[in-house]
Protein backbone atom coordinates (compact mmCIF):
# COMPACT_ATOMS: atom_id res chain seq x y z
CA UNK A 1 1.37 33.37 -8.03
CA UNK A 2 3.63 33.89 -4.96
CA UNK A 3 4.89 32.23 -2.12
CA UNK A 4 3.06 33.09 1.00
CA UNK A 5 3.89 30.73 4.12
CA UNK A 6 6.33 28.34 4.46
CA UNK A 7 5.54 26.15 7.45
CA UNK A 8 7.34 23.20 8.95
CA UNK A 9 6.36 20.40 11.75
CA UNK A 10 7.75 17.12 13.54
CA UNK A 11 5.57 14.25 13.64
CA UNK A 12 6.81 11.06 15.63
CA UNK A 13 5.15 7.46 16.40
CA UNK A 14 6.88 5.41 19.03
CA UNK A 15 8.30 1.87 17.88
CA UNK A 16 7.74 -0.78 20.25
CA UNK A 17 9.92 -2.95 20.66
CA UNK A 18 12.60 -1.12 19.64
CA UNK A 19 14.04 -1.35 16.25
CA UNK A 20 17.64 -2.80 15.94
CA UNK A 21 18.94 -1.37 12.56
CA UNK A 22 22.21 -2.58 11.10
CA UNK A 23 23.96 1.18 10.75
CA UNK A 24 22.72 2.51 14.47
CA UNK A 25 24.21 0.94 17.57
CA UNK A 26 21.33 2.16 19.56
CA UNK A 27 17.72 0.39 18.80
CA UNK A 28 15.40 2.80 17.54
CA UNK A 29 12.75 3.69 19.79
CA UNK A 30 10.46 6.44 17.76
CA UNK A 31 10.44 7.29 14.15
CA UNK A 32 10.19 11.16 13.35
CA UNK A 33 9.33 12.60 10.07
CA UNK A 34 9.69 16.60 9.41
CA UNK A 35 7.04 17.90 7.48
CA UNK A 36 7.76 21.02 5.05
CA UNK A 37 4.77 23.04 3.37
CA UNK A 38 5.26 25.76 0.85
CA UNK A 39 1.81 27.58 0.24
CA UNK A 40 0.59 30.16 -2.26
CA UNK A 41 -1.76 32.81 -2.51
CA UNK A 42 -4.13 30.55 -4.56
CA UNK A 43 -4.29 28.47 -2.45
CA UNK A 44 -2.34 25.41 -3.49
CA UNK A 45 0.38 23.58 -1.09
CA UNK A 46 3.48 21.57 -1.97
CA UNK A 47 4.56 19.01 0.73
CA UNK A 48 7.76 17.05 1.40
CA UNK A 49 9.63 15.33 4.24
CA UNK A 50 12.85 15.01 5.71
CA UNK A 51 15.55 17.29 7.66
CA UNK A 52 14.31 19.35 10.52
CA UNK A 53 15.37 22.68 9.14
CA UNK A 54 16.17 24.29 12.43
CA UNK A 55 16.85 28.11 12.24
CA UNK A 56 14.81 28.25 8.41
CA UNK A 57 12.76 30.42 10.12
CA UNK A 58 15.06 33.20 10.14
CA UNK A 59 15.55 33.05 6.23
CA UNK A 60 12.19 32.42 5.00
CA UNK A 61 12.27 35.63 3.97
CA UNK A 62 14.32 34.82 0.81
CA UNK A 63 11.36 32.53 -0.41
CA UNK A 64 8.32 34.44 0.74
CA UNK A 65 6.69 36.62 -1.84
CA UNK A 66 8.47 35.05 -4.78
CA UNK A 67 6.83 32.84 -7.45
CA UNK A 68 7.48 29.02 -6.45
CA UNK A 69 7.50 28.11 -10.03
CA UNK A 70 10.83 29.83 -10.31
CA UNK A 71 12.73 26.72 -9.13
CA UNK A 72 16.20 27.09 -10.04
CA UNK A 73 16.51 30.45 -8.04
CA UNK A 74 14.94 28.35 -5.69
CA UNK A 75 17.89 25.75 -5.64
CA UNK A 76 20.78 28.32 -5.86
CA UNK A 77 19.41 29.65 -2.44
CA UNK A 78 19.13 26.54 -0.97
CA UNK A 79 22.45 25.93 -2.37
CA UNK A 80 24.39 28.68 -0.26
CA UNK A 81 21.73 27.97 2.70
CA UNK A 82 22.72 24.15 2.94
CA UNK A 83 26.76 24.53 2.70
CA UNK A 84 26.08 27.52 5.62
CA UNK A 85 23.58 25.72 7.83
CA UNK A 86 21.84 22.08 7.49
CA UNK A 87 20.25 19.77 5.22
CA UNK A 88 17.50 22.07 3.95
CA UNK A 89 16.66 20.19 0.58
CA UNK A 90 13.10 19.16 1.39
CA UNK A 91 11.74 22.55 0.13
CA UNK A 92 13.13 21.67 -3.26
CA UNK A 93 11.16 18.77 -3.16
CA UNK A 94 7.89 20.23 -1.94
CA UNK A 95 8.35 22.79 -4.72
CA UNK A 96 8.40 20.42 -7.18
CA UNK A 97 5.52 19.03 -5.61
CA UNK A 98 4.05 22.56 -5.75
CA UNK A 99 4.51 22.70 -9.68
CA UNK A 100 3.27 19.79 -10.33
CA UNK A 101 0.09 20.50 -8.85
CA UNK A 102 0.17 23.89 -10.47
CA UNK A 103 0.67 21.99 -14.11
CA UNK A 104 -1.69 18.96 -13.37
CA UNK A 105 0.97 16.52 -13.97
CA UNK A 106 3.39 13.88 -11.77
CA UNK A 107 6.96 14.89 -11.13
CA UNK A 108 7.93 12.40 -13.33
CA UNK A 109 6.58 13.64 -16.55
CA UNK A 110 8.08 16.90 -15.60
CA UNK A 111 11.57 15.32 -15.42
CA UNK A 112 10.56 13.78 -18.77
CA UNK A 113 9.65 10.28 -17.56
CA UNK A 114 7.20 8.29 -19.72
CA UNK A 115 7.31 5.13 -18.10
CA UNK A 116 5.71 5.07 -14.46
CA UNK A 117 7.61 2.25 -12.89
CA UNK A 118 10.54 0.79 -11.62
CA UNK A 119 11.48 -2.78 -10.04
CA UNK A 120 12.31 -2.39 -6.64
CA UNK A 121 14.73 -3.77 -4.13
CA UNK A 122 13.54 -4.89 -1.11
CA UNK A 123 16.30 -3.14 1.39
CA UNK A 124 16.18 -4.82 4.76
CA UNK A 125 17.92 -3.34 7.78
CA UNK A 126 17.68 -5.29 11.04
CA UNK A 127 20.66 -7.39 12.78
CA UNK A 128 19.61 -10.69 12.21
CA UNK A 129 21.28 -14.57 12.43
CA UNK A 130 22.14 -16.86 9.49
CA UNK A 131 18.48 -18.31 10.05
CA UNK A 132 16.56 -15.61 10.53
CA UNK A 133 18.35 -13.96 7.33
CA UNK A 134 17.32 -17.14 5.43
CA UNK A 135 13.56 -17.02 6.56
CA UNK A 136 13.45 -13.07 5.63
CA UNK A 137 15.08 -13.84 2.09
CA UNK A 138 12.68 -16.27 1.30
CA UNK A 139 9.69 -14.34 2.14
CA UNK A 140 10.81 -11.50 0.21
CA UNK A 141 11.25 -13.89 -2.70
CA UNK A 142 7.93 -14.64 -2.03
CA UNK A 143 6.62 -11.48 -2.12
CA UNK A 144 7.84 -11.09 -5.44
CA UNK A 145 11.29 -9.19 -4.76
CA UNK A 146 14.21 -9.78 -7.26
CA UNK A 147 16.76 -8.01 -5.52
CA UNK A 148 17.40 -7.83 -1.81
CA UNK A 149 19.58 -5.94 0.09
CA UNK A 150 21.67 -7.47 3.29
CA UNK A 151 23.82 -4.98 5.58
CA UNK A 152 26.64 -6.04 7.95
CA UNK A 153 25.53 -5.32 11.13
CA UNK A 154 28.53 -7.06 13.22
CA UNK A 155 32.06 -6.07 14.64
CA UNK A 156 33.17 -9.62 12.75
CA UNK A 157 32.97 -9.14 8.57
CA UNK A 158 33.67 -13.18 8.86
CA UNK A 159 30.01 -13.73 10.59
CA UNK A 160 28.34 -11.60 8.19
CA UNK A 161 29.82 -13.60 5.09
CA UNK A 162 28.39 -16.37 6.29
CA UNK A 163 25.02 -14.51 6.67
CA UNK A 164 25.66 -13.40 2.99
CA UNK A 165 26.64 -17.17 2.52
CA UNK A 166 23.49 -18.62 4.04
CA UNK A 167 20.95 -16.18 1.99
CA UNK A 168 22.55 -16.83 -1.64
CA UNK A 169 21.86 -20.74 -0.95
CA UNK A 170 18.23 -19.86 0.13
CA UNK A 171 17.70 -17.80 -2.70
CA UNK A 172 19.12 -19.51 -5.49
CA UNK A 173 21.55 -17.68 -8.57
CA UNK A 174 18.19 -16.25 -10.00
CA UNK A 175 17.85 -13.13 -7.13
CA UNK A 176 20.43 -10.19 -7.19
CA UNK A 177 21.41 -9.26 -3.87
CA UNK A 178 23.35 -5.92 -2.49
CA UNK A 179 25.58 -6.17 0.63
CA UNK A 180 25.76 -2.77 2.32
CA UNK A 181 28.55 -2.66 4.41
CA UNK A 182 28.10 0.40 6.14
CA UNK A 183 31.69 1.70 6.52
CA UNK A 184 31.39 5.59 5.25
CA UNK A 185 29.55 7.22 8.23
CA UNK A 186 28.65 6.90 11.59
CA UNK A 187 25.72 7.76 13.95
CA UNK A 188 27.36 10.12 16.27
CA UNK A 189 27.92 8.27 19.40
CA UNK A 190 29.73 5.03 17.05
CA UNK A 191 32.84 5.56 17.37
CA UNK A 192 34.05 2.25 15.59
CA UNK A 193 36.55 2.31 12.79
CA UNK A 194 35.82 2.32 9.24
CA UNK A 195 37.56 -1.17 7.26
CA UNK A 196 41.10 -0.50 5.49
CA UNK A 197 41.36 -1.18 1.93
CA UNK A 198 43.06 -4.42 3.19
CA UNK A 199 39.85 -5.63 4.60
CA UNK A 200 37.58 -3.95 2.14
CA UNK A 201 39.65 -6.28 -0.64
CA UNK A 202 39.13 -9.58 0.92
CA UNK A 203 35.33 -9.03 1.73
CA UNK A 204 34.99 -7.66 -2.24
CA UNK A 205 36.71 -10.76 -2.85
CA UNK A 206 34.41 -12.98 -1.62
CA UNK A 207 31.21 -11.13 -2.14
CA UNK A 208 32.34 -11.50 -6.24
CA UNK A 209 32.21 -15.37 -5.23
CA UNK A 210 28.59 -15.31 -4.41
CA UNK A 211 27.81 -12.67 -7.45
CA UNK A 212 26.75 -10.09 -5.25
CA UNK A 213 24.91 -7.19 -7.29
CA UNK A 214 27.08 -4.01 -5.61
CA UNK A 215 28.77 -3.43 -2.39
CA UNK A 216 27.99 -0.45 -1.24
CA UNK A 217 30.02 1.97 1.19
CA UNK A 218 32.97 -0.65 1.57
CA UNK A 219 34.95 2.62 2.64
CA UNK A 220 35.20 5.62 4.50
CA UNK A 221 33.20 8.15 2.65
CA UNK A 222 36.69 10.08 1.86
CA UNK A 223 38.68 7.53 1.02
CA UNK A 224 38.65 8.37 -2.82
CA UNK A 225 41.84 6.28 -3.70
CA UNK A 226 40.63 3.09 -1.46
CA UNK A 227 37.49 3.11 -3.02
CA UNK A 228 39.27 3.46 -6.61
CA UNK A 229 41.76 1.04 -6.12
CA UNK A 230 39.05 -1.18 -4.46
CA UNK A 231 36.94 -1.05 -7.92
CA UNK A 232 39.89 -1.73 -10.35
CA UNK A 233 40.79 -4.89 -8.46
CA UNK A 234 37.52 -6.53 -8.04
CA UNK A 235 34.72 -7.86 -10.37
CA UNK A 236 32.06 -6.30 -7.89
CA UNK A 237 30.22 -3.07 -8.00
CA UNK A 238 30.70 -0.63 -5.92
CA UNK A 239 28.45 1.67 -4.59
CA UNK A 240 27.87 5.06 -2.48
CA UNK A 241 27.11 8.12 -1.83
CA UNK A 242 23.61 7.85 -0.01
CA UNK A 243 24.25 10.75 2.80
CA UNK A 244 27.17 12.80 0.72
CA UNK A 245 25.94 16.37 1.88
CA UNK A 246 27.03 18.46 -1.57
CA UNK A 247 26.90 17.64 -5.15
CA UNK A 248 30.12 18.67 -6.23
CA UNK A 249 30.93 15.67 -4.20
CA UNK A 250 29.81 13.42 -6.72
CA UNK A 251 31.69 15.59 -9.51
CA UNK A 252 34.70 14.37 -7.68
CA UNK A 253 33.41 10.66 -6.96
CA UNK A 254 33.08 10.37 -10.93
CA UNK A 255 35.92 11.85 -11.85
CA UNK A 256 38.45 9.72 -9.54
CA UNK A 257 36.56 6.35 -10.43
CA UNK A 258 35.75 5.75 -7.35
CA UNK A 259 32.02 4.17 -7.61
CA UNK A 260 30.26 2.35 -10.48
CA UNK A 261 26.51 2.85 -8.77
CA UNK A 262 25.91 6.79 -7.44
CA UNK A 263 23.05 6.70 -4.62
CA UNK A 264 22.48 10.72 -3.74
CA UNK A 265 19.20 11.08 -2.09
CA UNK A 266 17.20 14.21 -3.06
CA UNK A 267 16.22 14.45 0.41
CA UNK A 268 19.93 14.84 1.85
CA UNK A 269 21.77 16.13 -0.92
CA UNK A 270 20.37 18.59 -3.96
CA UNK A 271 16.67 18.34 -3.84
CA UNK A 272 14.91 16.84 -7.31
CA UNK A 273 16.86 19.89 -9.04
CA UNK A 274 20.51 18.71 -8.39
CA UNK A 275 19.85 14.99 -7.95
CA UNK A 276 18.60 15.22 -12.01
CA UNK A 277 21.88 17.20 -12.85
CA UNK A 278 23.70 14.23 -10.83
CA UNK A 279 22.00 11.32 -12.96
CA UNK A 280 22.63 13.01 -15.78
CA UNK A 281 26.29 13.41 -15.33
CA UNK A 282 26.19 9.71 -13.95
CA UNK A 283 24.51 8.34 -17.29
CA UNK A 284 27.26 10.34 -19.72
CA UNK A 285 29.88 8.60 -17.27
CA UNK A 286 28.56 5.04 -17.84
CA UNK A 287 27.28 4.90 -14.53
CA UNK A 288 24.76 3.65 -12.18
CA UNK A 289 22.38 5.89 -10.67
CA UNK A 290 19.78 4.77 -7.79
CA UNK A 291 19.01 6.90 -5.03
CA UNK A 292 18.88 6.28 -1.49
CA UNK A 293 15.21 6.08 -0.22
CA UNK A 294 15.69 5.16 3.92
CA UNK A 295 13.70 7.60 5.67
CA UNK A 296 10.09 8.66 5.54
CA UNK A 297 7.31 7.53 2.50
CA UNK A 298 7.73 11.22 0.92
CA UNK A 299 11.19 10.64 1.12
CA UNK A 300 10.65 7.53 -1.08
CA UNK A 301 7.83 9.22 -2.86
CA UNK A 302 10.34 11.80 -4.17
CA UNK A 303 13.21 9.56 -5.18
CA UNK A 304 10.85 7.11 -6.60
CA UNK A 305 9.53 10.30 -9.22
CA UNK A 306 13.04 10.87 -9.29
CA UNK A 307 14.31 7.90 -10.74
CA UNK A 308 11.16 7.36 -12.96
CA UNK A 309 11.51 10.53 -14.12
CA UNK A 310 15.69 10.69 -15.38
CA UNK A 311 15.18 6.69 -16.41
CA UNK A 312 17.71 4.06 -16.81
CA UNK A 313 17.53 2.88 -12.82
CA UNK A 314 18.04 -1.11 -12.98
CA UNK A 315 16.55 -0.74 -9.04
CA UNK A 316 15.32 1.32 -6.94
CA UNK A 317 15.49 1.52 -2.98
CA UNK A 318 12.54 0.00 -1.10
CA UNK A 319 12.83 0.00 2.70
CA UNK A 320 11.06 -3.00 3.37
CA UNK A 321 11.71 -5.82 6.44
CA UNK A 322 9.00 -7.11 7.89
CA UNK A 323 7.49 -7.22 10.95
CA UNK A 324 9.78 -4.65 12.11
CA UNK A 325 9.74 -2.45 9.03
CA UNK A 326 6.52 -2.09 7.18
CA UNK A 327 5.11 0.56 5.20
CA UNK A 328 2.58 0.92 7.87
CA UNK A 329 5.02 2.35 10.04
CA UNK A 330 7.32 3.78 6.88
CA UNK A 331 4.22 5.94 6.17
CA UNK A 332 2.46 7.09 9.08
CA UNK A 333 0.85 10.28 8.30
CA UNK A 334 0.01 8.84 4.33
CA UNK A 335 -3.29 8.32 3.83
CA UNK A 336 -2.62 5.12 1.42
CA UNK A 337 0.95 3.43 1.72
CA UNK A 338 3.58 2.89 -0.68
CA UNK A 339 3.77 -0.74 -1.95
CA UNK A 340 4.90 -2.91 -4.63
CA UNK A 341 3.81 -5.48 -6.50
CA UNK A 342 3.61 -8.99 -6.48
CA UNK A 343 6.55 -9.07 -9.35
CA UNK A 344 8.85 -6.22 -7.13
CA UNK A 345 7.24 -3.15 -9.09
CA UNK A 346 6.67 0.19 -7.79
CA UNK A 347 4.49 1.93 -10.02
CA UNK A 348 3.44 5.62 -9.70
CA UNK A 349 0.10 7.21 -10.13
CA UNK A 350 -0.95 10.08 -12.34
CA UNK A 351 -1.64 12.02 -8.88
CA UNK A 352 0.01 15.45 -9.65
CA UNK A 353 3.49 16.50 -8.03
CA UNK A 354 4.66 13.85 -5.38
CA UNK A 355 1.36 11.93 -5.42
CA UNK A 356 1.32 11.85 -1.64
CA UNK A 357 -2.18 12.31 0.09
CA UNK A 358 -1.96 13.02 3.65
CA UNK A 359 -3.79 12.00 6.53
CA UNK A 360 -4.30 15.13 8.05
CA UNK A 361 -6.20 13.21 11.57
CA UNK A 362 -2.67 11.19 11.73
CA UNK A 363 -0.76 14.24 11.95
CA UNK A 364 -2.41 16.16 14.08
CA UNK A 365 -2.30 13.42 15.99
CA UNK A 366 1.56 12.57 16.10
CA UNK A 367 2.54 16.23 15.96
CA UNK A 368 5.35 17.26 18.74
CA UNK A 369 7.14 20.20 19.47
């Protein structure tokens, strides 16, 4: 069996109104997804979602005639492609996609998984008031969510502990919630600065008040000693690592102490192959590992077989904040969409590889460029 086209597309559905995410100062007006497919000369296709992979072209060569089943060659390529050019992971994932419809069976089992679910966090996103924040908590209580995550989305940490504040009375001690605090990167036209340790300590401080689950990306992404000397003085966990672009990274993130949950997501950082090597390291370090899932439904599709498959994920990532963000929208170009259940699980099928099914009238329909 060999490797005999390798094609990708863009795909993008307008969002009206705009959507006003925590992390971006700009409301986002369209949602793109990036479509990879790896086919064979029997006539089977592995799918996946997620970078644009501009200038691939020019070394799909290295891939092309080779057997796709021969994944870790597969990865060290990718390896030296991604630290010379962009996020190019998504063909790791559509391989594994690839194999698994070759072998019959769900990424998942591959990995060695032999449960097919995990609880899920509901991860909300939008800048929102103490009230508002209170009516979306309590619906997603509602909906069956044990965990919810709140970002920061202000220039005043003060306004958002009293968001923070105002959700842990609506919710009650029974529901773990995550505060994302969106200090380690930027979208490229923010040019605000990330907290000092000095601020980081007092908002730890009083997120370990309210018995906050993690706080994630408290720091700059760099700041290895803030984010070390952050975790030994505080009760909370703290967590990172969702757009780290190379997994020696996390080598280094381990070894310094730095974090106590590891987020890599598969799509951004070493494909299925290296984000297994990275829980793996994470779980003989006595650490958390739950990936980042923000993006596209492949994208969560692949970190959700991910996680299922290595085990031991208390949560996993569910972008979820209605009316805004819904897996409608989250999914476009899915024939069925990703949802939990009324206790918070997300349970996989026995649909081989990802288990995605696309609706091929959807993207022909939303293609561009």
């Amino acid at each position: 069996m060999k490797i005999v086209a390798i094609e990708i597309t863009r795909h993008r559905i307008p969002l009206e109104p705009p959507v006003p995410v925590s992390w971006d100062s700009r409301p986002r007006e369209s949602f793109t997804i990036n479509l990879v497919r790896v086919r064979t000369d029997q006539g089977l296709e592995g799918v996946a979602a997620g970078d644009s992979m501009g200038g691939f072209d020019e070394h799909a060569d290295l891939f092309l005639g080779r057997d796709p089943r021969d994944i870790e060659r597969h990865h060290a390529v990718l390896d030296n492609l991604c630290f010379h050019y962009g996020r190019w992971w998504p063909l790791d994932l559509a391989l594994w996609d690839l194999r698994g419809k070759i072998e019959g069976e769900p990424v998942f089992r591959l990995l060695g998984g032999t449960d097919n679910r995990v609880r899920a966090y509901a991860s909300t996103a939008l800048r929102r008031d103490e009230a508002e924040s209170r009516e979306t908590a309590r619906a997603l209580v509602a909906r069956g969510f044990g965990a919810i995550k709140l970002r920061f989305s202000t220039d005043d940490w003060r306004r958002d502990l009293a968001r923070a504040n105002a959700v842990r009375d609506a919710v009650g001690p029974g529901i773990d919630l995550m505060v994302d605090c969106n200090q380690a990167w930027r979208m490229s036209w923010d040019t605000a600065p990330p907290w000092e340790l000095a601020t980081a300590r007092e908002v730890a401080l009083a997120l370990a008040e309210l018995d906050i689950y993690w706080m994630e990306e408290p720091l700059h992404r760099g700041d290895y000693a803030g984010m070390a000397a952050l975790r030994a003085e505080t009760d909370v966990r703290i967590a990172g690592g969702e757009v780290t672009r190379e997994a020696h990274e996390f080598r280094t993130l381990i070894e310094r102490g730095c974090l106590d949950v590891l987020q890599p997501d598969c799509v951004f950082v070493g494909g299925i192959t290296g984000c297994a090597r990275i829980a793996t390291a994470a779980r003989e370090a006595g650490l958390m590992f739950t990936p980042h899932t923000w993006g596209s439904g492949l994208g969560l599709l692949a970190n959700a077989q991910l996680t299922v498959g290595v085990g031991g994920a208390p949560y996993l990532e569910f972008p979820f904040d209605p009316p805004d963000w819904v897996p409608a929208r989250r999914d476009f170009g899915l024939k069925e969409t990703i949802e939990t259940d009324d206790e918070g699980w997300l349970t996989l099928s026995d649909r081989p590889g990802l288990g995605a099914d696309l609706d091929e009238d959807v993207l022909r329909e939303t293609r561009v460029g």
